[in-house]
Protein backbone atom coordinates (compact mmCIF):
# COMPACT_ATOMS: atom_id res chain seq x y z
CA UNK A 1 -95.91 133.49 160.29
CA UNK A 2 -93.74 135.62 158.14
CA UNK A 3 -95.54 134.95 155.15
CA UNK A 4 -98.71 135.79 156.86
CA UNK A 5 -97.69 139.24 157.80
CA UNK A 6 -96.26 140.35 155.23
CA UNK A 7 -99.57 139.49 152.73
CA UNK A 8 -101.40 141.05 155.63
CA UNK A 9 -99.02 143.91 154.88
CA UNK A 10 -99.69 144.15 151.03
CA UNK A 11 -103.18 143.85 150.65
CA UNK A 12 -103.68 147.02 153.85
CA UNK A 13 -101.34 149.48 151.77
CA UNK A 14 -103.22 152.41 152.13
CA UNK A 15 -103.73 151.77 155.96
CA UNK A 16 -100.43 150.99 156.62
CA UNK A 17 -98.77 153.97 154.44
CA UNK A 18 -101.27 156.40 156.44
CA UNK A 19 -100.26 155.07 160.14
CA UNK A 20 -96.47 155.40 158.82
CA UNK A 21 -97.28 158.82 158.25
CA UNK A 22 -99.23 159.10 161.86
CA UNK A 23 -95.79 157.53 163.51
CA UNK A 24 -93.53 159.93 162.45
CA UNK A 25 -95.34 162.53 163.66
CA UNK A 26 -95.84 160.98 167.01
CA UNK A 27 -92.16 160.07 167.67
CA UNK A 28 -91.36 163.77 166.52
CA UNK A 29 -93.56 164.86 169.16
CA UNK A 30 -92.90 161.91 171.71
CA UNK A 31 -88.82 163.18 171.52
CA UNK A 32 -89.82 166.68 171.48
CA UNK A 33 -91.73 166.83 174.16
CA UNK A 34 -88.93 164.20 176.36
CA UNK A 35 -92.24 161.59 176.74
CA UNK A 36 -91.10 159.13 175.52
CA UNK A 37 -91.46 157.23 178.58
CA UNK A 38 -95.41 156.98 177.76
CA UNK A 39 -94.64 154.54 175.06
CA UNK A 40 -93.34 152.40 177.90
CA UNK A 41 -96.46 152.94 180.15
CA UNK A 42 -98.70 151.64 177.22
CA UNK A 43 -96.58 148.59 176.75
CA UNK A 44 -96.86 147.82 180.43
CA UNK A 45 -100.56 147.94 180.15
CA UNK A 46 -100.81 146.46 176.87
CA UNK A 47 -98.96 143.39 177.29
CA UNK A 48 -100.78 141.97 180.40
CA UNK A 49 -104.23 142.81 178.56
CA UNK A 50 -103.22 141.81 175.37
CA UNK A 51 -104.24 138.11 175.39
CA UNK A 52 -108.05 139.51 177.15
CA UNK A 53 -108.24 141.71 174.06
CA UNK A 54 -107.63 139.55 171.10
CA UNK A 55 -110.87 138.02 171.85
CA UNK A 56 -112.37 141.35 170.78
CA UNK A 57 -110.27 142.50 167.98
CA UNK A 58 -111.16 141.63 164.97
CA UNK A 59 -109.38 138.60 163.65
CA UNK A 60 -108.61 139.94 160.02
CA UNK A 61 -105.50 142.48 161.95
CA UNK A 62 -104.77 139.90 164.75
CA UNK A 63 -100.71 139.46 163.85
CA UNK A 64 -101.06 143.35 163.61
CA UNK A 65 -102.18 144.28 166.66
CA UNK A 66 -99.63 141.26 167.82
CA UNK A 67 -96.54 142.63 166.63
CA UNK A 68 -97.20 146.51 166.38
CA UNK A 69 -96.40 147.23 170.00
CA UNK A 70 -93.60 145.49 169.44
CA UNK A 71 -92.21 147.40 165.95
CA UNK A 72 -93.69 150.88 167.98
CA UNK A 73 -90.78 149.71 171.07
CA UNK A 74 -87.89 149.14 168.75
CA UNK A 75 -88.65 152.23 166.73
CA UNK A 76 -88.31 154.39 169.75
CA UNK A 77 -85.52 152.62 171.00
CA UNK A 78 -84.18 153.47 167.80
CA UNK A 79 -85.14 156.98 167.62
CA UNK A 80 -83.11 157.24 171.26
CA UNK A 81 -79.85 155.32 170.24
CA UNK A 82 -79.67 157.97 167.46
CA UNK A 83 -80.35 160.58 169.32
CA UNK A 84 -78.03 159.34 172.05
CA UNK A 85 -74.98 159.22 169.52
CA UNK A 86 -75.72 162.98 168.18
CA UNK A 87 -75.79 164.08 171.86
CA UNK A 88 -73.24 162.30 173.66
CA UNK A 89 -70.93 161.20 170.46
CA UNK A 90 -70.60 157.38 171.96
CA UNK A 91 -71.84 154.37 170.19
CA UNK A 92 -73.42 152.57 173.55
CA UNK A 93 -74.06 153.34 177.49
CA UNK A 94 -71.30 151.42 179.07
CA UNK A 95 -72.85 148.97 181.48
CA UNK A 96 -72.06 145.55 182.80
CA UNK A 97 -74.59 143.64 180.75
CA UNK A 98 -72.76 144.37 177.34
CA UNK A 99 -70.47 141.93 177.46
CA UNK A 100 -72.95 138.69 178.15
CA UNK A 101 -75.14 140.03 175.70
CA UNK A 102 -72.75 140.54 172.94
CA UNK A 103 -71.11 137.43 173.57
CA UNK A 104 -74.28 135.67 173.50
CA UNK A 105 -75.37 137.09 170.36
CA UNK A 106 -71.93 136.41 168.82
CA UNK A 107 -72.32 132.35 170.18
CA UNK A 108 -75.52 132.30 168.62
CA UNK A 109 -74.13 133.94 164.77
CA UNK A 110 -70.99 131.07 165.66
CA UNK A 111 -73.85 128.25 166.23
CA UNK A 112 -75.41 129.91 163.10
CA UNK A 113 -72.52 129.66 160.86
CA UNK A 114 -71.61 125.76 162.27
CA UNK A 115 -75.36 124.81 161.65
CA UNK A 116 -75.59 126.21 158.64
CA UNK A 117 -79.63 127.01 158.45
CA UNK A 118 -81.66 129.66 157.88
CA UNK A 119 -81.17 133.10 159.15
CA UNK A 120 -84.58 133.94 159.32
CA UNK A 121 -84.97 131.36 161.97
CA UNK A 122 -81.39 132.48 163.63
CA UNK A 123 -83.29 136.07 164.01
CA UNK A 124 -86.76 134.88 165.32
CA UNK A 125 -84.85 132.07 167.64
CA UNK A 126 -82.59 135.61 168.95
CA UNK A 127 -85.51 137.86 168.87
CA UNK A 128 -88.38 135.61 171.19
CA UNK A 129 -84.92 135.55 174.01
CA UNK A 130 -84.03 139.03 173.49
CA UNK A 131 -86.88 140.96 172.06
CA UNK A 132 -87.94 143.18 175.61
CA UNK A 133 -83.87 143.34 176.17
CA UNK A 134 -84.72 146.25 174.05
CA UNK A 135 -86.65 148.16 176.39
CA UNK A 136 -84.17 147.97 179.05
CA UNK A 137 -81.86 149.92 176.19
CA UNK A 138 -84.45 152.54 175.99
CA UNK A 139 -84.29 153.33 179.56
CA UNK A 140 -80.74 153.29 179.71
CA UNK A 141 -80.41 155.47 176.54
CA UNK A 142 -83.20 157.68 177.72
CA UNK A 143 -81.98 157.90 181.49
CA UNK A 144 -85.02 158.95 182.78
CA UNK A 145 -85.24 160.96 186.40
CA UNK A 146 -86.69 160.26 189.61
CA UNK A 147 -90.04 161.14 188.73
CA UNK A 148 -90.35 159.07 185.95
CA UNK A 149 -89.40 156.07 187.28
CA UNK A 150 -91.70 156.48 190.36
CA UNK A 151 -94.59 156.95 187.70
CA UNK A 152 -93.30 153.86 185.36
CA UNK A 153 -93.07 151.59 189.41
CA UNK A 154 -96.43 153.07 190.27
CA UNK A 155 -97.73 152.06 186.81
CA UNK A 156 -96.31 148.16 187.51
CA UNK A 157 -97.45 147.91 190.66
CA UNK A 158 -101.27 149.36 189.68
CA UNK A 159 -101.44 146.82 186.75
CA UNK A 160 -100.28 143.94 188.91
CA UNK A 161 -102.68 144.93 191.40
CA UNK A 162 -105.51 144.67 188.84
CA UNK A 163 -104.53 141.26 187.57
CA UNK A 164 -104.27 139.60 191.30
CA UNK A 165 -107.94 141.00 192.57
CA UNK A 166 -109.23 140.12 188.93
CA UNK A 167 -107.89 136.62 189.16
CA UNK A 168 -109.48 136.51 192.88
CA UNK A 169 -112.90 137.47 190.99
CA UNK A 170 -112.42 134.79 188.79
CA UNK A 171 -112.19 132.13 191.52
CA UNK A 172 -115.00 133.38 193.16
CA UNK A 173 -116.94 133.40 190.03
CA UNK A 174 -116.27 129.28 189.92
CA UNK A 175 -115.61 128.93 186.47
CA UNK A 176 -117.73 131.67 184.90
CA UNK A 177 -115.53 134.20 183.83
CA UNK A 178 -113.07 131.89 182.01
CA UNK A 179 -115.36 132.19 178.52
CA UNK A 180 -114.45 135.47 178.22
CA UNK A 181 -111.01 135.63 179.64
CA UNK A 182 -109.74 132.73 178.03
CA UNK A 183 -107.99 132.98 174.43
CA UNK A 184 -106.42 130.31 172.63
CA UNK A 185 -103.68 131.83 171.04
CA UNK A 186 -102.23 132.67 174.89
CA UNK A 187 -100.60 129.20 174.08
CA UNK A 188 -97.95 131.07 172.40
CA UNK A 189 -97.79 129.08 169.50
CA UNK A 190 -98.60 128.92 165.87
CA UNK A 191 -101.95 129.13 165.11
CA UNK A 192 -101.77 127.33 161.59
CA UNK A 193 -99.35 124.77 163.33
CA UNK A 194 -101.72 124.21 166.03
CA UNK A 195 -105.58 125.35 165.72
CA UNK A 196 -107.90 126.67 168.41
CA UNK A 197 -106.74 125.09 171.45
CA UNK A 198 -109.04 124.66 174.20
CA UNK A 199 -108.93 125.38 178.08
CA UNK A 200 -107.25 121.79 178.98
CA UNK A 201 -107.83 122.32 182.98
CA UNK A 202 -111.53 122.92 184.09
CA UNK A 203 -113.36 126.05 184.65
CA UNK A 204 -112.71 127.85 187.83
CA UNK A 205 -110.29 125.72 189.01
CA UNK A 206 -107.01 127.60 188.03
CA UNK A 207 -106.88 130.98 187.64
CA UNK A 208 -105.21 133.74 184.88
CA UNK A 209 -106.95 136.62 184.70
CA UNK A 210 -106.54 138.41 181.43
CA UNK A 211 -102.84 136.86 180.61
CA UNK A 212 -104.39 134.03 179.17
CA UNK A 213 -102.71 130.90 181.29
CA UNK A 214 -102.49 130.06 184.69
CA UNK A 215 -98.57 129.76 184.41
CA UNK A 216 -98.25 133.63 182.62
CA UNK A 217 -100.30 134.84 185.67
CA UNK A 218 -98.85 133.16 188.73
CA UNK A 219 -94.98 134.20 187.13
CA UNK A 220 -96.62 137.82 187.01
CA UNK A 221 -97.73 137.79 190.66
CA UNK A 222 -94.60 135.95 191.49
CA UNK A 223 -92.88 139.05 190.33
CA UNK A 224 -95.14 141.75 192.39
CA UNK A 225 -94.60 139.53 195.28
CA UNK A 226 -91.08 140.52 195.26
CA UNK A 227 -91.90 143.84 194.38
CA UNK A 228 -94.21 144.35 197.52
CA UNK A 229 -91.77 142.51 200.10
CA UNK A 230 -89.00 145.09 198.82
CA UNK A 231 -90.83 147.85 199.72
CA UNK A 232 -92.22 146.70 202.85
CA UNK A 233 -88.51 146.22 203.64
CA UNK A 234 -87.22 149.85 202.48
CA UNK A 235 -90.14 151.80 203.80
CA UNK A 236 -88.90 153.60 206.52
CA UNK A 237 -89.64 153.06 210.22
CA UNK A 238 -92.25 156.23 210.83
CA UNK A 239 -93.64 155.40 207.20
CA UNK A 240 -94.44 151.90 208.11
CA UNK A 241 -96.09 152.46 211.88
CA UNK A 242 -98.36 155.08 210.09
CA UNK A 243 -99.51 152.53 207.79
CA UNK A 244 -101.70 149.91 209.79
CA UNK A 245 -100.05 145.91 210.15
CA UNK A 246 -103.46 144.80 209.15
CA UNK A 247 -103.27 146.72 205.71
CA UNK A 248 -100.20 145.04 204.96
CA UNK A 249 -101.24 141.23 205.76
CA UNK A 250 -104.75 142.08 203.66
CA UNK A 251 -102.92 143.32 200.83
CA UNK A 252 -100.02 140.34 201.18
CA UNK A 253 -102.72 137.44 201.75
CA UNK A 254 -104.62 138.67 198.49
CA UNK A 255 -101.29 138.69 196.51
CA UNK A 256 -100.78 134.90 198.09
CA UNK A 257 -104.40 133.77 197.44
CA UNK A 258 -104.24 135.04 193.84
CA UNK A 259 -100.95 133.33 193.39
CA UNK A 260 -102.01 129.92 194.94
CA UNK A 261 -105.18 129.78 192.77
CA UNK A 262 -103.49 129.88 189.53
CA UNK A 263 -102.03 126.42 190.65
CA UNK A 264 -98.84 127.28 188.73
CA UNK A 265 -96.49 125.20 191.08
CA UNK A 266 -93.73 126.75 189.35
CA UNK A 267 -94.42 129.91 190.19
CA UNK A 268 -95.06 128.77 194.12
CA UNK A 269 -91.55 127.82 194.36
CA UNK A 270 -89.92 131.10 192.10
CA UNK A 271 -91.86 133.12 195.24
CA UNK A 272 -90.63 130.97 197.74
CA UNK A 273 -87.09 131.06 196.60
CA UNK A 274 -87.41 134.53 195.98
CA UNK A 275 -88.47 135.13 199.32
CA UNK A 276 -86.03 133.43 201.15
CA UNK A 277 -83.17 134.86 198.90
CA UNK A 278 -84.66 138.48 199.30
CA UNK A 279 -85.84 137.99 203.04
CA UNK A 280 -82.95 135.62 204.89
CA UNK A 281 -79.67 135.68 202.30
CA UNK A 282 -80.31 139.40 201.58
CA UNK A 283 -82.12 140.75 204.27
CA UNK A 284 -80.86 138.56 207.50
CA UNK A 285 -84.65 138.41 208.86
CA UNK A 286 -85.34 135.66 210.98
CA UNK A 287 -88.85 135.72 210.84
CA UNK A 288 -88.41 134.53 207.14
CA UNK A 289 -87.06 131.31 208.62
CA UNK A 290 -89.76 131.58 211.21
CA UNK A 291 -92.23 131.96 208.47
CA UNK A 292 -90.92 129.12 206.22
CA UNK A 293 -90.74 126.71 209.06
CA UNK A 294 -94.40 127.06 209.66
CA UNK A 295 -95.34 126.92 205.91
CA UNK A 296 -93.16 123.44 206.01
CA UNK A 297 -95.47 122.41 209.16
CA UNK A 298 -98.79 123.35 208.12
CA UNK A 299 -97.96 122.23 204.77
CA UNK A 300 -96.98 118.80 205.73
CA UNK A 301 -99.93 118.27 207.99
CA UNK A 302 -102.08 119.31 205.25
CA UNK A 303 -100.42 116.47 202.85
CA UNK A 304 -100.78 114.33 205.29
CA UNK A 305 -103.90 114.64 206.80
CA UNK A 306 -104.97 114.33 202.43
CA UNK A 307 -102.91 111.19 201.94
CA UNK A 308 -105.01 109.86 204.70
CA UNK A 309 -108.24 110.48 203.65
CA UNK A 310 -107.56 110.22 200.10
CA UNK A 311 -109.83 107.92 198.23
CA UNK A 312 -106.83 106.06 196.09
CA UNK A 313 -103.33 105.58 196.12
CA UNK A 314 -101.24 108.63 196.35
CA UNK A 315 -98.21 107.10 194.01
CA UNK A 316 -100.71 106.87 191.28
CA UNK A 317 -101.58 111.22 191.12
CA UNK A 318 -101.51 112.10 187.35
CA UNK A 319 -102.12 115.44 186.18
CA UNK A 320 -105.73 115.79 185.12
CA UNK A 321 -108.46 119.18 184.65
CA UNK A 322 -109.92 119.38 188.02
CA UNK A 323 -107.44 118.61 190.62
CA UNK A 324 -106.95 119.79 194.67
CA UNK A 325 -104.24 121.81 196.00
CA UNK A 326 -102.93 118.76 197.37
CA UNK A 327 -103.10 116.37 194.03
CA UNK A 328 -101.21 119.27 192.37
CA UNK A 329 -98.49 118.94 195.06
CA UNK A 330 -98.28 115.64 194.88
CA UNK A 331 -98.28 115.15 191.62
CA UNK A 332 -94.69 116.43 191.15
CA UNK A 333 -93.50 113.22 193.37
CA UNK A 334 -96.12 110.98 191.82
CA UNK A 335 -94.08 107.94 190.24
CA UNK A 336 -97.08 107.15 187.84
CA UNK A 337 -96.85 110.93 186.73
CA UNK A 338 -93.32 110.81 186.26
CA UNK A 339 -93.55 107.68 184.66
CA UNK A 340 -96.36 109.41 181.94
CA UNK A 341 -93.69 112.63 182.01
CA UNK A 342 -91.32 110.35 179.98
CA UNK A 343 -93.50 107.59 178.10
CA UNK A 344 -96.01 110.42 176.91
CA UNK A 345 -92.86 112.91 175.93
CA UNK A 346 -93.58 115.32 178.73
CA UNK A 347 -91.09 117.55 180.61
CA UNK A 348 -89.45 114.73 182.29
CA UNK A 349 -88.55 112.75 178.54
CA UNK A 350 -86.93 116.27 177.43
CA UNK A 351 -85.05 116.59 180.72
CA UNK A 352 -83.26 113.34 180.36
CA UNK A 353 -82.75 113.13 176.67
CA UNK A 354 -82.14 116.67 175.81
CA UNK A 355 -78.50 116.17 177.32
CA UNK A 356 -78.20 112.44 175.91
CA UNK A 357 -79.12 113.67 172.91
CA UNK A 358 -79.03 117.11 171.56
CA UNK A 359 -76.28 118.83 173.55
CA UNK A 360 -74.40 115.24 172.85
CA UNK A 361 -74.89 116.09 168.74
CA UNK A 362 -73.49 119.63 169.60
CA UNK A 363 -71.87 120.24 173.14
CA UNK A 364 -69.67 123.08 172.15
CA UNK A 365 -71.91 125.63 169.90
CA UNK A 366 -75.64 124.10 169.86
CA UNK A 367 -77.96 123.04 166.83
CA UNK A 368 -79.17 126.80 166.65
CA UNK A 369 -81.23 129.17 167.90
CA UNK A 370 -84.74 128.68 166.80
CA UNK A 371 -84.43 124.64 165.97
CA UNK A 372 -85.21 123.27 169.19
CA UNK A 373 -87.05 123.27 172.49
CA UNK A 374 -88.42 126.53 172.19
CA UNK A 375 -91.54 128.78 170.62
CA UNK A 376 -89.62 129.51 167.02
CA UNK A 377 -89.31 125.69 166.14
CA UNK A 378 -92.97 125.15 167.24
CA UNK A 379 -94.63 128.53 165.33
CA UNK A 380 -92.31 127.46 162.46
CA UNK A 381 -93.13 124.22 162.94
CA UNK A 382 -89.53 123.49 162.40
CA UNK A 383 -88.87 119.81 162.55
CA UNK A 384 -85.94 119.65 161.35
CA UNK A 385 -83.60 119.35 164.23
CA UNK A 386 -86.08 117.04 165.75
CA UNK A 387 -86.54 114.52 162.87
CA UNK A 388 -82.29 114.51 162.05
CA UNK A 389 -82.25 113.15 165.84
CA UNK A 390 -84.96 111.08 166.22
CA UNK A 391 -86.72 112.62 168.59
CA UNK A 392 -90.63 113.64 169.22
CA UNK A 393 -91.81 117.36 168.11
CA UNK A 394 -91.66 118.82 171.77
CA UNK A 395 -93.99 118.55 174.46
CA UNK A 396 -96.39 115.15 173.51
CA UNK A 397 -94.49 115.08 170.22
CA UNK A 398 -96.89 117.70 169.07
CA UNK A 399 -96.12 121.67 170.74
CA UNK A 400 -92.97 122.19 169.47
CA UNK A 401 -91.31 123.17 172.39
CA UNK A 402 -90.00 121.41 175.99
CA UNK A 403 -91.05 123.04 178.69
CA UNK A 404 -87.59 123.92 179.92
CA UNK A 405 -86.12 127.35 178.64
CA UNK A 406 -82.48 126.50 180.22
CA UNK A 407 -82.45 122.74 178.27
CA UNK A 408 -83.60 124.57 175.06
CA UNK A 409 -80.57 127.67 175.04
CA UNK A 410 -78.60 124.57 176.05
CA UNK A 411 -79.66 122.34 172.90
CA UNK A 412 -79.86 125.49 170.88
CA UNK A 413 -76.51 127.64 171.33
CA UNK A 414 -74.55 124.63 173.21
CA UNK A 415 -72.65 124.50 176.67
CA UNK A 416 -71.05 127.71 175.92
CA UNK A 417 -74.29 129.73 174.84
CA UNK A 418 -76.03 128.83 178.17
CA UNK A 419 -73.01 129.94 180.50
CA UNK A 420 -73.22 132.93 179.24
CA UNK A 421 -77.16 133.07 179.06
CA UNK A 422 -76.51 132.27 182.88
CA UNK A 423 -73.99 135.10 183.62
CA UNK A 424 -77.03 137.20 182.26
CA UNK A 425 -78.48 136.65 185.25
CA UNK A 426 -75.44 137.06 187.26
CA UNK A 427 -74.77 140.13 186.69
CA UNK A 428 -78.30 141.32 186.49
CA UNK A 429 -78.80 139.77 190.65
CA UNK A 430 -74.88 141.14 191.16
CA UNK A 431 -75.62 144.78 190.45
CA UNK A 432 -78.70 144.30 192.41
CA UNK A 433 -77.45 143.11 195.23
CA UNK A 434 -74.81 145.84 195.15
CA UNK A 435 -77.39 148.38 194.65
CA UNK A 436 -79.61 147.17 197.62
CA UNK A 437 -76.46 146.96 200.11
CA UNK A 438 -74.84 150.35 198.85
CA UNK A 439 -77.64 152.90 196.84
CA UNK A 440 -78.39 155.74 199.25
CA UNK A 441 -82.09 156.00 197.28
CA UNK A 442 -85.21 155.23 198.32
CA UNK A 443 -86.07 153.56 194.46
CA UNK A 444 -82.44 152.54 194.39
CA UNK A 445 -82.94 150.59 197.04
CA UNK A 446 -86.17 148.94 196.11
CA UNK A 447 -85.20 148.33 192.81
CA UNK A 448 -82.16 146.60 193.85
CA UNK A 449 -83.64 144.09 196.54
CA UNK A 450 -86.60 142.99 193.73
CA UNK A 451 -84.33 142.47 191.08
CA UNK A 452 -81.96 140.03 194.06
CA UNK A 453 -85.22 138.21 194.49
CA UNK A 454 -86.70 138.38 190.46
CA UNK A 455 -83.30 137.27 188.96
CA UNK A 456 -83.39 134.40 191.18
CA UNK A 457 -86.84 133.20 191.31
CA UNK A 458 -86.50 133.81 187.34
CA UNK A 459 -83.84 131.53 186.82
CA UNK A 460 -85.55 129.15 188.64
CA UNK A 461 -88.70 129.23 186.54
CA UNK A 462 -86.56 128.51 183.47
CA UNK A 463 -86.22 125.03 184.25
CA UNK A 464 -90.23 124.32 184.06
CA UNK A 465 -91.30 126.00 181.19
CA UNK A 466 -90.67 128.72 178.62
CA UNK A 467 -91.21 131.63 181.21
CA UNK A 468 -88.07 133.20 179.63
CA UNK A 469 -90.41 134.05 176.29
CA UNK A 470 -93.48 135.09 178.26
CA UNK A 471 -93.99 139.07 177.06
CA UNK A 472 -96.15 139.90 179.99
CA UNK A 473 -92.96 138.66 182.33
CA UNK A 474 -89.95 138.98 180.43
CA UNK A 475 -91.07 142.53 179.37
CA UNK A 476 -91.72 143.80 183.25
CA UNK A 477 -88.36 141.69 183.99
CA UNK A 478 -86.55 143.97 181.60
CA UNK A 479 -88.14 147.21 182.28
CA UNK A 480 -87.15 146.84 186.29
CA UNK A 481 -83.84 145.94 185.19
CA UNK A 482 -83.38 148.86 182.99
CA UNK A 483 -84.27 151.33 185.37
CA UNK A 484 -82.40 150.14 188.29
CA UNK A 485 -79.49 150.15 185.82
CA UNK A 486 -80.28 153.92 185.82
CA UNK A 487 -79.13 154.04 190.07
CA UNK A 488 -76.01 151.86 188.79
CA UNK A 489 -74.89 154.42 186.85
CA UNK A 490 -75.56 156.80 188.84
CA UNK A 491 -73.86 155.78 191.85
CA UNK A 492 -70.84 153.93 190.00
CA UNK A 493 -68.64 156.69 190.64
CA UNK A 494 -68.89 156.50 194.31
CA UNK A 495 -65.86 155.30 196.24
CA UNK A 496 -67.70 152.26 198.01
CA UNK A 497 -69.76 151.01 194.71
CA UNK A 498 -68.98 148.06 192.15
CA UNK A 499 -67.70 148.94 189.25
CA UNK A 500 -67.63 146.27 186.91
């Protein structure tokens, strides 16, 4: 991948040394001018559209159009963090996520030092955990105002908008819209490792919009989910009776629909969690439990009523292109897909043996970031970890990676690495709920019950795939926690607020 950039880089010299020229005056004017904050706007809109757009691009600057919006966010995050030091004469923002994320850096350079391998893959194995980390350091280095951040929430919520009503077009289309929706390298892995790889579920039947996979989608309307239910619960009173009840079911039941047809079950239960954790543990509502106690009835009549009618036996639901709501429900339970989770090196063989295995070979510090379980080891194709253990290349001994973020950190940086990849979170859902029970803000407020509900349902999707290295996600994930670490500081002063 390296390799491949940087001949990319060589042979466009010209191109390359005249765009260098073009960025520094556009960061001279982006700082001037305090706008920096438009750089994060195009991000937001890239990254969701990104996958759509590489079908259009032409191929030849593919890894540059891949990787530029990531070099232009570190360069102005950059730019800041030196301007910060000339203005306020301090190395960093205090705030309470330093200390995880140092420490889980230094675990990582520990495990690198144990392992012994190469840097290069230490840094790519840091950088696909940690890479949008960097835009909650702009915002904290920029501290944007009010204003701001109600353009950069309006600007989330539009673009998650877009993708639920487009992915409710593309279910009503049946299939016909995937062609030119679908791209191959939304697989997130090496393309010379790998090939073209084709839509493996059938047309129309699970939808993602312009992110590229079912899964990226249903975690992004997971997230505006949250989003929505936070500020139907901070609105105030007058607000909310001017604004009619049937507006808000319409615009819920869309979000829902558009979730439930990307038939990413992982997603279903980050929402649900989410939405009890927001709704009953946060909130006290009872009409949550109300609510969730008629989703369990309906939905167990509906299983039901299927197992009864179904043409064959219910213990035998594999996974397979074309299936029912109900088949994909079952299917989790399904003994003979459990059984083909393990003998055909699925999620299930990783879950068990990752432990028995791996973090048994190194329990303490890990076998290193970027040798195992996730996206590094299968763009690198990086075997190495794999073949000294004896164990298949990831996912159907053949993607690399295991479907489980929290088992790979585990394997990767060892028992120690993923407590503190855990108190991440931790803290993240601590100052939120802090914020949401004590911020005096109308965003402050907001931002603090989504990120209660997104921290959690986020952790949760870490157990069924690699959701913590999706850059649609993880990049909105850090953005929202970046600027409600803006109300933190703000209101750590006060008498009656944590100070950590």
């Amino acid at each position: 991948m390296l390799d491949s950039f940087l001949i990319t880089l060589s042979t466009n010299f010209i191109p390359v040394f005249l765009l260098g020229i073009i960025l520094i005056i556009f960061f001279r004017l982006i700082f001037q001018t305090n706008s920096s904050y438009l750089i994060i706007i195009f991000l937001l809109i890239w990254y969701p559209l990104e996958n759509f757009l590489f079908n259009y691009l032409p191929a030849d600057y593919f890894l540059f159009f891949k990787y530029f919006p990531e070099i232009l966010l570190y360069f102005t995050t950059l730019i800041a963090w030196v301007l910060y030091i000339k203005r306020t004469g301090k190395i960093i923002p205090k705030n309470p996520l330093n200390k995880p994320l140092f420490f889980f850096i230094l675990i990582s350079l520990i495990s690198l030092l144990i392992n012994q391998y190469s840097p290069m893959v230490w840094a790519l194995g840091l950088r696909q955990l940690l890479r949008f980390a960097v835009v909650f350091w702009l915002i904290i280095l920029e501290d944007y105002d009010e204003h701001t951040v109600k353009n950069l929430l309006f600007f989330c919520g539009g673009v998650i908008a877009f993708e639920a009503l487009l992915g409710l077009v593309q279910y009503l289309s049946g299939g016909r819209l995937d062609q030119y929706l679908f791209f191959s390298g939304a697989f997130g892995v090496a393309k010379a490792h790998l090939g073209d790889l084709e839509q493996f579920w059938a047309p129309g039947t699970r939808v993602f919009a312009t992110l590229g996979r079912y899964d990226q989608l249903g975690s992004f309307l997971f997230l505006g989910l949250v989003i929505l239910l936070s500020v139907f619960y901070t609105l105030p009173l007058h607000t909310l009776q001017k604004i009619k009840k049937s507006y808000w079911f319409l615009v819920a039941v869309l979000g829902l629909l558009a979730l439930i047809f990307t038939y990413s079950r992982a997603s279903w239960l980050a929402f649900l969690i989410s939405f009890f954790a927001l709704g009953w543990v946060l909130m006290k509502d009872v009409r949550i439990i109300k609510i969730m106690i008629l989703g369990v009835v309906l939905g167990a009549v509906y299983l039901g009523v299927f197992a009864l009618t179904y043409d064959n036996n219910i213990l035998r639901i594999t996974d397979k292109p074309r299936a029912s709501l109900a088949e994909r429900i079952l299917e989790i339970t399904s003994p003979e897909s459990l059984k083909n989770g393990y003998e055909g090196f699925g999620r299930v063989f990783f879950l068990i043996n990752t432990p028995r295995v791996v973090v048994l070979s190194s329990p303490i510090w890990g076998v290193g970031l970027g040798n195992y379980g996730g996206g590094v080891s299968a763009m690198l194709n990086n075997t190495i970890v794999y073949d000294k253990l004896n164990l298949p290349f990831g996912i159907q001994n053949f993607y690399g990676q295991i479907d489980n973020n929290w088992f790979a950190i585990w394997g990767e940086t060892g028992t120690v690495g993923v407590i503190v990849w855990a108190l991440i979170f931790y803290t993240v859902a601590k100052v939120a709920w802090d914020l949401a029970k004590k911020d005096n803000t109308f965003l402050g407020v907001v931002l603090g019950r989504t990120m209660v509900g997104v921290s959690v349902g986020l952790v949760v999707l870490g157990f069924f795939g690699p959701y913590f290295e999706f850059r649609s996600l993880m990049f909105y994930f850090w953005l929202l926690t970046g600027l409600m670490f803006l109300y933190w500081r703000r209101n750590k002063n006060a008498s009656n607020f944590i100070k950590i």
